[in-house]
Protein backbone atom coordinates (compact mmCIF):
# COMPACT_ATOMS: atom_id res chain seq x y z
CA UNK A 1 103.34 121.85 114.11
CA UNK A 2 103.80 118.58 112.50
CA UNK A 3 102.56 115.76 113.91
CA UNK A 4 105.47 112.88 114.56
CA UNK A 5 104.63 109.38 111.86
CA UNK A 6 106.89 106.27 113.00
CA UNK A 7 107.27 103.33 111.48
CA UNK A 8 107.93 99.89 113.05
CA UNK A 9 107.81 96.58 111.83
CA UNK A 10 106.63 92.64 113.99
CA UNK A 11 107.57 89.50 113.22
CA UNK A 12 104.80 86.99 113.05
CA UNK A 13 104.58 83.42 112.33
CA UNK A 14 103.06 83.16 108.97
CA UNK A 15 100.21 80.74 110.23
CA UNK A 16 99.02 83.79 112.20
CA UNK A 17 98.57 85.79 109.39
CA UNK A 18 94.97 85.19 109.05
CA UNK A 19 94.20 86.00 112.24
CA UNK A 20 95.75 89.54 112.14
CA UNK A 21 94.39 90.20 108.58
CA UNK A 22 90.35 89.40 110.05
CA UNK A 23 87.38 88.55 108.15
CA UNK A 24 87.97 90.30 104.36
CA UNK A 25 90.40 92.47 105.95
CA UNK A 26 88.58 93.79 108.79
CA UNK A 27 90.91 93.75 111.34
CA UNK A 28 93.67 95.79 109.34
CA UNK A 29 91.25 97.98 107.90
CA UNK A 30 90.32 98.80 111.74
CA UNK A 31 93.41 99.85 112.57
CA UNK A 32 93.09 103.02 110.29
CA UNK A 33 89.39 103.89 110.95
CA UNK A 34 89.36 103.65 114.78
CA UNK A 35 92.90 103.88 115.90
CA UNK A 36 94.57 105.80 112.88
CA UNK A 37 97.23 103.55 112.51
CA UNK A 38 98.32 101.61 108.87
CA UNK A 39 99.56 98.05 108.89
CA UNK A 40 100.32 96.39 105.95
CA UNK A 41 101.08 92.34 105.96
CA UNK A 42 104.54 91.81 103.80
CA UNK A 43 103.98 89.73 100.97
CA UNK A 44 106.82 86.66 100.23
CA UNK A 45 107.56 87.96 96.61
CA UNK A 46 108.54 91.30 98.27
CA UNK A 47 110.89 89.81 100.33
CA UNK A 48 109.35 90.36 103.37
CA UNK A 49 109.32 86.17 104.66
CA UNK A 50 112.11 84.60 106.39
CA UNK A 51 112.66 81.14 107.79
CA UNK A 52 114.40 80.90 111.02
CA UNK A 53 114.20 78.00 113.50
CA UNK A 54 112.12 75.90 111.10
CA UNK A 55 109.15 78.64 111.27
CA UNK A 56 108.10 80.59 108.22
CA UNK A 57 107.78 84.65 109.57
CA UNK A 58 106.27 87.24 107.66
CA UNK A 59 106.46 91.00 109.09
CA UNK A 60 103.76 93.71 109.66
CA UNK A 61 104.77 96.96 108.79
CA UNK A 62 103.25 99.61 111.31
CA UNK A 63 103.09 103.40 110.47
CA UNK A 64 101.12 106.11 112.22
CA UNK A 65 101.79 108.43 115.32
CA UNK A 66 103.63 106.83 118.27
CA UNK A 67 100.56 106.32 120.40
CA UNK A 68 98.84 104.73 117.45
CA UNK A 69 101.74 102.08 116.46
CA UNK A 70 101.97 101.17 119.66
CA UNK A 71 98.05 100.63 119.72
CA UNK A 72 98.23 98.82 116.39
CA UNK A 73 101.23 96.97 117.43
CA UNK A 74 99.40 95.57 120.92
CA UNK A 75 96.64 94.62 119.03
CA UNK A 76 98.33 92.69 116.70
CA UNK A 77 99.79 90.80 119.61
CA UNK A 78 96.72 89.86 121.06
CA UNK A 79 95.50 89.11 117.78
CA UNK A 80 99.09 86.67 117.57
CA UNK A 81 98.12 85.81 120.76
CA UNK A 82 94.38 84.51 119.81
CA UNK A 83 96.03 82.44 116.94
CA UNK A 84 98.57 81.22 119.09
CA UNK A 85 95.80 79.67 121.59
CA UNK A 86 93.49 78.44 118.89
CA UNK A 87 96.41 76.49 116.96
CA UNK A 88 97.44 74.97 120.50
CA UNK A 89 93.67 73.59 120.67
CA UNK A 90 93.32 72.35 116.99
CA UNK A 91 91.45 75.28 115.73
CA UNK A 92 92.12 76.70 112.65
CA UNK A 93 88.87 78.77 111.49
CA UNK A 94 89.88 82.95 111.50
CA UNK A 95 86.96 85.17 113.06
């Protein structure tokens, strides 16, 4: 029996980027070793940047089994999360 593949897509600031991408990549690339999941950062010449309320956002796309989007996706959010914190306190250095 097949196994069920979704595909979702979040909405991030673009500031946050570097905090979901990691260190060279590490954090994405995580997502497929341990969890199984693929997330893939839109680029702005694909079209995948917007501008609403004066913020630039850029969107993740998320594919895998449900129980591994919705890992990816939740870690992605606390990784948005972690950005969101160090940008209130002046930091700007990615892990």
């Amino acid at each position: 029996m097949p196994v069920e593949q979704v595909h979702t897509s979040l909405a991030v600031p673009a500031e946050y980027v570097p905090y979901l991408i990691g260190a060279g990549g590490r954090t994405l690339r995580g997502l497929g070793k341990g969890r199984g999941a693929r997330a893939v950062v839109g680029d702005t010449r694909e079209g995948t940047a917007e501008t609403r309320f004066g913020v630039e956002w850029r969107y993740v796309r998320i594919a895998g089994t449900p129980c591994q989007a919705n890992r990816a996706r939740m870690l992605l959010l606390k990784n948005c999360a972690v950005a969101a914190a160090r940008a209130g306190n002046g930091d700007r250095d990615s892990d």
